[in-house]
Each structure stands twice: as structure tokens, then as C-alpha cells.
C-alpha atoms as a PDB file:
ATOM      1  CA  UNK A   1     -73.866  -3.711 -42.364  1.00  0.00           C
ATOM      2  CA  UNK A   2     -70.496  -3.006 -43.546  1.00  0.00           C
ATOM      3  CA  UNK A   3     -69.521  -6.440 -44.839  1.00  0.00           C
ATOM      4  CA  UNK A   4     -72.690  -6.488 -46.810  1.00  0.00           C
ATOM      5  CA  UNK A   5     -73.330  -2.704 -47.928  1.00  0.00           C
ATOM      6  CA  UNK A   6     -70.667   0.069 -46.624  1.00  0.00           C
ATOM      7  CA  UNK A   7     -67.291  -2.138 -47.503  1.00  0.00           C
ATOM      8  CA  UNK A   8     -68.501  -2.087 -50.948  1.00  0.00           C
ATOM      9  CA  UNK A   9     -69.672   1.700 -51.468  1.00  0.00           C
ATOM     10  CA  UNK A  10     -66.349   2.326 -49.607  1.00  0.00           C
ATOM     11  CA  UNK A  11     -64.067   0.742 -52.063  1.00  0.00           C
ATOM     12  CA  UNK A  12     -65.879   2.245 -54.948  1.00  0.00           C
ATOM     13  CA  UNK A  13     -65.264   5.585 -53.613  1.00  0.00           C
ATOM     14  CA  UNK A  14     -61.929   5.239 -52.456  1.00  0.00           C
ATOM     15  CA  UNK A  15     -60.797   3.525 -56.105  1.00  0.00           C
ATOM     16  CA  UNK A  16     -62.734   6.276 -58.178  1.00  0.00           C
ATOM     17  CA  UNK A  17     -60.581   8.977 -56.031  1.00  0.00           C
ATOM     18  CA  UNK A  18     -57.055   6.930 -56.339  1.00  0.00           C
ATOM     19  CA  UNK A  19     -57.959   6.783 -60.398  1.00  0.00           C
ATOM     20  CA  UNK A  20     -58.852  10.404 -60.894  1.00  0.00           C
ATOM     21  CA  UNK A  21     -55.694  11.227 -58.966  1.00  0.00           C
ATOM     22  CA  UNK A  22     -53.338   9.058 -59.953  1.00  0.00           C
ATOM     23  CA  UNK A  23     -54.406   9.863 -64.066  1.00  0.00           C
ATOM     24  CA  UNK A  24     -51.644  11.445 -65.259  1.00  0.00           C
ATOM     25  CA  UNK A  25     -48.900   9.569 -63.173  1.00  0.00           C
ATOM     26  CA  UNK A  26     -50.610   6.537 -64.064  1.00  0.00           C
ATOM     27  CA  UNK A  27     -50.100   7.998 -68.175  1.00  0.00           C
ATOM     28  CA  UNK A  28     -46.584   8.672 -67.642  1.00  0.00           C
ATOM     29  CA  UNK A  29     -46.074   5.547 -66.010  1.00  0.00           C
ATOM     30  CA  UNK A  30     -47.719   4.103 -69.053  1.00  0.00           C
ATOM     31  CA  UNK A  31     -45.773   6.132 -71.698  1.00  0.00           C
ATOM     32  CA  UNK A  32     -42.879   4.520 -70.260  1.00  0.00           C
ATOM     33  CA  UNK A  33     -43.657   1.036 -70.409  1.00  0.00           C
ATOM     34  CA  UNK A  34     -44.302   1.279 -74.152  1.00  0.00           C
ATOM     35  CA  UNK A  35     -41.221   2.787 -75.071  1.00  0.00           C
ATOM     36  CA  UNK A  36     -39.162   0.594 -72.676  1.00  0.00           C
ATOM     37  CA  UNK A  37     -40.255  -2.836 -73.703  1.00  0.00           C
ATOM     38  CA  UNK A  38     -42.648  -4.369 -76.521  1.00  0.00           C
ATOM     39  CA  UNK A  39     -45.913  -5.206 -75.759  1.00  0.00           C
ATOM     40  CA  UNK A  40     -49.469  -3.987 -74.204  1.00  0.00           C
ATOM     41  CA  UNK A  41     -49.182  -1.871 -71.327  1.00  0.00           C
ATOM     42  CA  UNK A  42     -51.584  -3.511 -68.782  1.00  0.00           C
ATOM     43  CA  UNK A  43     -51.294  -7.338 -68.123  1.00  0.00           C
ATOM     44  CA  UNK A  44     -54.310  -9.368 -67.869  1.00  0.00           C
ATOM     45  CA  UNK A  45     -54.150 -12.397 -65.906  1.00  0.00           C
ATOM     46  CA  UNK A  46     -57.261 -15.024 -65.103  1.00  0.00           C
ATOM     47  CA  UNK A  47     -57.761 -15.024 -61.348  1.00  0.00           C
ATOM     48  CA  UNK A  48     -60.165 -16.627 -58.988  1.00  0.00           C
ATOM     49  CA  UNK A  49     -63.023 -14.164 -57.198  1.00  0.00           C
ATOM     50  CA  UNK A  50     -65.507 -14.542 -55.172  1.00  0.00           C
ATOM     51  CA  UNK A  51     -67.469 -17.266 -55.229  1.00  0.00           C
ATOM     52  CA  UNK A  52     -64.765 -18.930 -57.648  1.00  0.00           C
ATOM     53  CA  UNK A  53     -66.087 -17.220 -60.597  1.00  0.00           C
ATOM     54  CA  UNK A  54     -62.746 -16.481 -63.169  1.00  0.00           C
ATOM     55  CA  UNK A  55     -62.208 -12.457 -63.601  1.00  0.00           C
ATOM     56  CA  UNK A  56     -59.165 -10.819 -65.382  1.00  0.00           C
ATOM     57  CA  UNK A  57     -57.208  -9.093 -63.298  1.00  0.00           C
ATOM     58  CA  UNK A  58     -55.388  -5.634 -64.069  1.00  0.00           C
ATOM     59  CA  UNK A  59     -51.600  -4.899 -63.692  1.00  0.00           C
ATOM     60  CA  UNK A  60     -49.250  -2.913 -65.539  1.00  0.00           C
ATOM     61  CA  UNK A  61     -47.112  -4.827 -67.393  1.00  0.00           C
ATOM     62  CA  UNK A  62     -43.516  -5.594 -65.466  1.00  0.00           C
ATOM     63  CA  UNK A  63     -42.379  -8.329 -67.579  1.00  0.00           C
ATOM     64  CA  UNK A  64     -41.414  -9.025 -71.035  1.00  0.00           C
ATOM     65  CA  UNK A  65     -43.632 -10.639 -73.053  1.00  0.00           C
ATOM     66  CA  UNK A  66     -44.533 -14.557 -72.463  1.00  0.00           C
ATOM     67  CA  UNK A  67     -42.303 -14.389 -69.484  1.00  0.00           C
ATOM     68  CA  UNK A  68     -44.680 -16.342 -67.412  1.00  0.00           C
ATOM     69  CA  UNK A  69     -44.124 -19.534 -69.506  1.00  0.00           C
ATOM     70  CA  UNK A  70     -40.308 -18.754 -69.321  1.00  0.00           C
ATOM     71  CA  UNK A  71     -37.385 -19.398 -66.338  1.00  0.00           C
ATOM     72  CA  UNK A  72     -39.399 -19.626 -62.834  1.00  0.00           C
ATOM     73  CA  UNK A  73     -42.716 -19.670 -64.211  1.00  0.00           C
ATOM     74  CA  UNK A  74     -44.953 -17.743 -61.995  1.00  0.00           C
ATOM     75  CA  UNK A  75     -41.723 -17.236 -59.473  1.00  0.00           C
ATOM     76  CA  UNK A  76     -39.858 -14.395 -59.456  1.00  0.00           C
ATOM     77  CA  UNK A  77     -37.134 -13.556 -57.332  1.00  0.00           C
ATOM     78  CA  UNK A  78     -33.833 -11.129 -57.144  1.00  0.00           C
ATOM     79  CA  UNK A  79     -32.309 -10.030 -60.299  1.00  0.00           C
ATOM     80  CA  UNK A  80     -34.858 -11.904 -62.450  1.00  0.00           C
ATOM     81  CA  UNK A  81     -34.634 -11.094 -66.107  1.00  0.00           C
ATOM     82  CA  UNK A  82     -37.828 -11.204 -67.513  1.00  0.00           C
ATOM     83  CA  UNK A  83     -38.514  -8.215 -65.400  1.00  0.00           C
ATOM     84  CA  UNK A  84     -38.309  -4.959 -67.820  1.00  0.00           C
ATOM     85  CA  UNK A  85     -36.402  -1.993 -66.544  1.00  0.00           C
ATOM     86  CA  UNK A  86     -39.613   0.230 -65.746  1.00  0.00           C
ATOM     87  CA  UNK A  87     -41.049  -2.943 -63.989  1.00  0.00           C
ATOM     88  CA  UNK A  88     -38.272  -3.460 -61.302  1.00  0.00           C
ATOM     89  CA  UNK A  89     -39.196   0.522 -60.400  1.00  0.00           C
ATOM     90  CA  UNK A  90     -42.867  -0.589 -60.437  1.00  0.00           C
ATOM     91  CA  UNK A  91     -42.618  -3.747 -58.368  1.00  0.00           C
ATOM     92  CA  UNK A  92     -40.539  -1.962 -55.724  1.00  0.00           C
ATOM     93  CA  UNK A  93     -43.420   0.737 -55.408  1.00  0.00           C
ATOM     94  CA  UNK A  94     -46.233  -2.076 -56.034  1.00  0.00           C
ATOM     95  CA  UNK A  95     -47.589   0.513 -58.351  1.00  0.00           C
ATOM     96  CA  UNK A  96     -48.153  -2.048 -61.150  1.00  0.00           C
ATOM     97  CA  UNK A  97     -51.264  -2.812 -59.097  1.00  0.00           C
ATOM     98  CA  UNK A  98     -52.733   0.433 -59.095  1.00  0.00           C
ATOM     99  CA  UNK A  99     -55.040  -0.522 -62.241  1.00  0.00           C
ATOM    100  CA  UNK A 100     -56.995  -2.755 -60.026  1.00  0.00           C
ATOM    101  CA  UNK A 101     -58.909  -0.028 -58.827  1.00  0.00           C
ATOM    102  CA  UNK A 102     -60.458  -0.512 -62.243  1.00  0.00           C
ATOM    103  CA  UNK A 103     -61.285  -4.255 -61.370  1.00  0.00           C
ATOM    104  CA  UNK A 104     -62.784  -2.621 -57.942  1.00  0.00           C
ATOM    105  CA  UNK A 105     -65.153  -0.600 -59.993  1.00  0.00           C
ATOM    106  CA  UNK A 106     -66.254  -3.536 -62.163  1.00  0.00           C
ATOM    107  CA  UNK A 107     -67.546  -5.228 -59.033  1.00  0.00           C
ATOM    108  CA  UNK A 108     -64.467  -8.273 -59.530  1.00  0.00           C
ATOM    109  CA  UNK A 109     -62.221  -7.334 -56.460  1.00  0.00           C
ATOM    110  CA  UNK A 110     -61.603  -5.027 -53.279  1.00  0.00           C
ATOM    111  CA  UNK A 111     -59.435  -2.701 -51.568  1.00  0.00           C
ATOM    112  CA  UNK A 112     -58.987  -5.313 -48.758  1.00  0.00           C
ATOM    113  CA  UNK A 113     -59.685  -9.045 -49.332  1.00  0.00           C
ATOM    114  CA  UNK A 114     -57.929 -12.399 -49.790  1.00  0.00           C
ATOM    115  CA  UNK A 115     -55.718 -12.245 -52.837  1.00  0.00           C
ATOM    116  CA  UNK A 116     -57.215 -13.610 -55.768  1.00  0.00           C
ATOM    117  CA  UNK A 117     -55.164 -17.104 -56.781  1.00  0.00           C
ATOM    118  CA  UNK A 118     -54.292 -17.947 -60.252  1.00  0.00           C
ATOM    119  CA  UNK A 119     -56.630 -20.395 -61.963  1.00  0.00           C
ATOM    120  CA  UNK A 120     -53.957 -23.313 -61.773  1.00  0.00           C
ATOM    121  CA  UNK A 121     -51.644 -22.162 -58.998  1.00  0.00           C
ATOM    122  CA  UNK A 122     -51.337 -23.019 -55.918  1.00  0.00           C
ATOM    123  CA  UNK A 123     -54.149 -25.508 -57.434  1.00  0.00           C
ATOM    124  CA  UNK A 124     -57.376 -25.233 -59.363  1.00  0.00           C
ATOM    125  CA  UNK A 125     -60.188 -24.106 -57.587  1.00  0.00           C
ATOM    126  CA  UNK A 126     -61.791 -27.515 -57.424  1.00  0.00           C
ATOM    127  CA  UNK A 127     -59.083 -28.730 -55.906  1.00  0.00           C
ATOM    128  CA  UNK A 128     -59.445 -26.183 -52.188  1.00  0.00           C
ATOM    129  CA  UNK A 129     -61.453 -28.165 -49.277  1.00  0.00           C
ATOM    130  CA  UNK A 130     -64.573 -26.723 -48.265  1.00  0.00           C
ATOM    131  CA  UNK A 131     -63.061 -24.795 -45.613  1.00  0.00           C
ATOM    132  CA  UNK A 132     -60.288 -23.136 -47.930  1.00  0.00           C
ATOM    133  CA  UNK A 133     -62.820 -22.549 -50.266  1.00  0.00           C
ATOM    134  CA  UNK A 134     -64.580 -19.791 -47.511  1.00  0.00           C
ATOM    135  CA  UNK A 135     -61.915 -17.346 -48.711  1.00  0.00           C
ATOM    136  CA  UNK A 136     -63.927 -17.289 -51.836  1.00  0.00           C
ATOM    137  CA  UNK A 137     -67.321 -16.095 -50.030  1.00  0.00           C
ATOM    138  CA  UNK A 138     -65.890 -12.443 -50.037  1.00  0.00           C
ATOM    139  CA  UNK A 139     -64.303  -9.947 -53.148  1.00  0.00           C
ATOM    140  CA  UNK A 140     -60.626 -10.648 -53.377  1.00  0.00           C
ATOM    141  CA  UNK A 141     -58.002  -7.576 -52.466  1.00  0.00           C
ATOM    142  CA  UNK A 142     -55.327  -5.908 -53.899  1.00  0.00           C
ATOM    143  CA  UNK A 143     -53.565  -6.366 -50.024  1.00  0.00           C
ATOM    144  CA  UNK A 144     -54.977  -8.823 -47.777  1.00  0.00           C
ATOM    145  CA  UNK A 145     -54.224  -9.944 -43.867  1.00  0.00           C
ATOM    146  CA  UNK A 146     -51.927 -11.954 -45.492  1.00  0.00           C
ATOM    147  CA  UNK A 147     -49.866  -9.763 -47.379  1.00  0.00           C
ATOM    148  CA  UNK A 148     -49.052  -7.732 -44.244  1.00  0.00           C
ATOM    149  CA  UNK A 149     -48.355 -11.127 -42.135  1.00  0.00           C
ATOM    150  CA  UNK A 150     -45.350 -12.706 -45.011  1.00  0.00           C
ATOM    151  CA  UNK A 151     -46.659 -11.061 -48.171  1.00  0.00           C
ATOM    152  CA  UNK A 152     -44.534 -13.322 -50.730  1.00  0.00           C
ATOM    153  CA  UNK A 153     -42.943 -15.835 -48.158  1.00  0.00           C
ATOM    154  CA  UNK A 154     -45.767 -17.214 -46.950  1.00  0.00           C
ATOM    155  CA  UNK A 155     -46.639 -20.839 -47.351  1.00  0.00           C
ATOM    156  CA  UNK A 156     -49.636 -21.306 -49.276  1.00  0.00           C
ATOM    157  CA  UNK A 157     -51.697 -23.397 -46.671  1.00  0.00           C
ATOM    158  CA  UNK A 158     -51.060 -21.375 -43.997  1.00  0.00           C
ATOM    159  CA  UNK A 159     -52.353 -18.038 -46.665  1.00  0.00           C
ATOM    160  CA  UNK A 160     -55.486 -19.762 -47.114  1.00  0.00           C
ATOM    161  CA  UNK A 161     -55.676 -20.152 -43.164  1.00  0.00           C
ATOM    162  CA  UNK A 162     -55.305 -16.128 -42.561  1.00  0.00           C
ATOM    163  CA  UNK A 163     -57.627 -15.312 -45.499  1.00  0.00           C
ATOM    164  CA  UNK A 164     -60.240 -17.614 -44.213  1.00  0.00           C
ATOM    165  CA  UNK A 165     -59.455 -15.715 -40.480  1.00  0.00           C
ATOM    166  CA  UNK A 166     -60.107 -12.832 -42.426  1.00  0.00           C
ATOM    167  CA  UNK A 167     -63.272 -13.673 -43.619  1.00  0.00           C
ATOM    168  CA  UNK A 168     -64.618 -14.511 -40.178  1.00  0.00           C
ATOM    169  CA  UNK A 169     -63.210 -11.238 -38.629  1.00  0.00           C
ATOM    170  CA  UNK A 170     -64.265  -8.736 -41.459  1.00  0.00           C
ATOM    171  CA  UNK A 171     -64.681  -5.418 -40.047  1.00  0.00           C
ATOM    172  CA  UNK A 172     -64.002  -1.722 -40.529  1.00  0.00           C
ATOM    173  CA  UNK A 173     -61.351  -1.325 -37.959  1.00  0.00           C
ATOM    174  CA  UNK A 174     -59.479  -4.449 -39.145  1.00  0.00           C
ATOM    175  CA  UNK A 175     -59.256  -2.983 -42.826  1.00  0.00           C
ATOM    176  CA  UNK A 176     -58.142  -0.077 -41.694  1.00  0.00           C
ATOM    177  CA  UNK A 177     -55.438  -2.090 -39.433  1.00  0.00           C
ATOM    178  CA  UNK A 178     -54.154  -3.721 -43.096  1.00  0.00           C
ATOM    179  CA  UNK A 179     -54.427  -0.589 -45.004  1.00  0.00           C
ATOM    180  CA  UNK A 180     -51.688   1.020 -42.681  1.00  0.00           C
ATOM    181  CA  UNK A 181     -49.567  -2.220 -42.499  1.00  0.00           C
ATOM    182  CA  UNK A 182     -49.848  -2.115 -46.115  1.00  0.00           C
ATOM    183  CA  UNK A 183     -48.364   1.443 -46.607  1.00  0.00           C
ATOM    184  CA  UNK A 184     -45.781   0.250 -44.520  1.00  0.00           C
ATOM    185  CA  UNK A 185     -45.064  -2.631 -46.342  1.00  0.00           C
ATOM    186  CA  UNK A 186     -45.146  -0.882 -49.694  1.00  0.00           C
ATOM    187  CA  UNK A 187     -42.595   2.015 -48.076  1.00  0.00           C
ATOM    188  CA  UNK A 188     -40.014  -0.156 -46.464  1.00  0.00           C
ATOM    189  CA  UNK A 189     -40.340  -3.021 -49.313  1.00  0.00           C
ATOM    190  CA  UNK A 190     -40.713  -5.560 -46.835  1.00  0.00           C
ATOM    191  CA  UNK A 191     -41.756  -9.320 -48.041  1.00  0.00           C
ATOM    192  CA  UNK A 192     -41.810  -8.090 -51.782  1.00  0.00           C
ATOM    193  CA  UNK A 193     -39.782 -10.953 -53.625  1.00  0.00           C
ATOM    194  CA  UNK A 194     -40.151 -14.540 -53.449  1.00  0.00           C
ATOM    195  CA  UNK A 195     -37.529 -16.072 -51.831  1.00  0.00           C
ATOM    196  CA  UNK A 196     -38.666 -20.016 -52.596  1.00  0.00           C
ATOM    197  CA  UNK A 197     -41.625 -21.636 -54.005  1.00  0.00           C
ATOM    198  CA  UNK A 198     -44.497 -21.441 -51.170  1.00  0.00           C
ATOM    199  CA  UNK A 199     -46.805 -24.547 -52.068  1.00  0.00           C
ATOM    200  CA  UNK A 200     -46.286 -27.484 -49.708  1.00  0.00           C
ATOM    201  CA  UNK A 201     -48.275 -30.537 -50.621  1.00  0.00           C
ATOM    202  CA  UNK A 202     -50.058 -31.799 -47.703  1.00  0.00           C
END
């Protein structure tokens, strides 16, 4: 019942309330990434969703522009410099998520879910086994059981291991359990910078 109906009417409502609420912060916020760096205000990254279908995923923009094929790549740890001045404020906050409550609304993600993987990194889609690939059977999150068990640090084999536990163990009472580990998380900044590069080949 609530994997398959009330998760979903849940997240809508929840992510319609956080948008109408958060509008004019969310304008400010956007105000000042335009006159703080060139370029678009929201980033739009491919990601992989449920059922490995390719969405793009919402963020505000933290970087300069093309910083992704630049330094670290898709690393980015203490001091880095492709990080604009408004984006080290957003990243400590995590509010350069908030406009993936538009993604919820557009049917592409969740409030609570695996976290959507690039396209290429930590490997293309074709590449997960068919039991890594059961962390595709449900929406992706913005936070996850693995963001509140490492966040960043986490090796990616054993992140595929707690999203897949997720999957199996998908209930009201557990999202609730990550949603207050999240706030947590987001208050006391814990696990929010990569510290090394988390894909072991196995």
C-alpha cells in the first residue's frame, strides 16, 4: 500500500508544500547565483531512475561553468575552486538540491530513495549485476539510507548494497527514520565532502 500508492501521493504533497514555501528564498537564492557567477542558474545533469530510464536532474548551480570536465572531474573536495562563492554557502546547507522537488513532481525522483547515479559514473547502467540493478525498481531520492550511513565517503559497492537493503525494507517508519537522520546530517554537515574517490573495482 504505501510503496505502491501512499509513498508517492506523499512526496507529491510534501514537495508542492517545500516549493510554495521555499518561493521566494529559493528567488533570492537564485538572484544571487546570477550576479555571482556566469551562467544558468539551475544545473541539469543526466541521471539514472527507476527502472534505468535517463531523467535530468535539478540543482542549483554551485560551480562555474564546465567545471565538471575540469580538476577532479565529478570529485570535489575542501577548498575546491570550481565551486562559486554562493555555492560553498549552498553545499554546506544542501540547499542546491531543493529544486528536485520539481523532479518529484514530474514523477522522475522521491523524497526518500536510492540516489540516482550519473549515466557513466560509478559505471553505466549496463554495467550493475542483476542484483545492483534492484536499486533501480524504486524512484531515486534526494537522501537515501545511504546518505545518512557515509553520505559522500561511502564506497560505491557497499552504496549499492544499502540501497538495494532499502528497497527490500521500504516502509513508512523507515523514511521517516532517514528524513530525521537527514536533517541531522544537513545541520551538523556531517559526511558532506568527498574525502577520496569511492569506486573500488571488484
Amino acid at each position: 500500500m504505501y510503496k505502491n500508492y501512499a509513498k508517492r501521493k506523499l512526496d507529491c504533497c510534501i514537495a508542492f508544500i517545500v516549493l510554495i514555501i521555499g518561493l521566494a528564498p529559493m528567488l533570492i537564492i537564485a538572484f544571487a547565483i546570477k550576479i555571482d557567477s556566469h551562467g544558468p542558474v539551475l544545473f541539469k545533469q543526466d541521471r539514472i531512475g527507476k527502472g534505468g530510464k535517463v531523467f535530468k536532474m535539478l540543482k542549483f548551480r554551485s560551480m562555474y561553468i564546465g567545471a565538471e570536465k575540469k580538476g577532479t572531474g565529478v570529485y570535489s573536495g575542501t577548498g575546491d575552486r570550481r565551486v562559486t562563492r554562493v555555492g560553498r554557502f549552498m553545499r554546506a546547507t544542501s540547499i542546491d538540491e531543493l529544486p528536485q522537488c520539481i523532479n518529484i513532481l514530474c514523477g522522475d525522483m522521491s523524497l526518500i530513495g536510492p540516489r540516482p547515479p550519473l549515466t557513466y559514473h560509478p559505471w553505466c547502467y549496463e554495467e550493475y549485476d542483476d542484483d545492483q540493478r534492484r536499486m533501480f525498481e524504486v524512484r531515486p531520492g534526494i537522501t537515501g539510507w545511504a546518505q545518512v550511513h557515509g553520505r559522500k565517503n561511502v564506497e560505491w559497492n557497499e552504496r549499492i548494497k544499502m540501497n538495494v537493503w532499502y528497497v527490500d525494507h521500504m516502509s513508512l517508519l523507515l523514511d521517516l527514520k532517514i528524513l530525521m537522520m537527514t536533517v541531522f546530517k544537513v545541520i551538523s554537515n556531517v559526511d558532506n565532502k568527498n574525502t577520496n574517490e569511492t569506486v573500488m573495482k571488484i
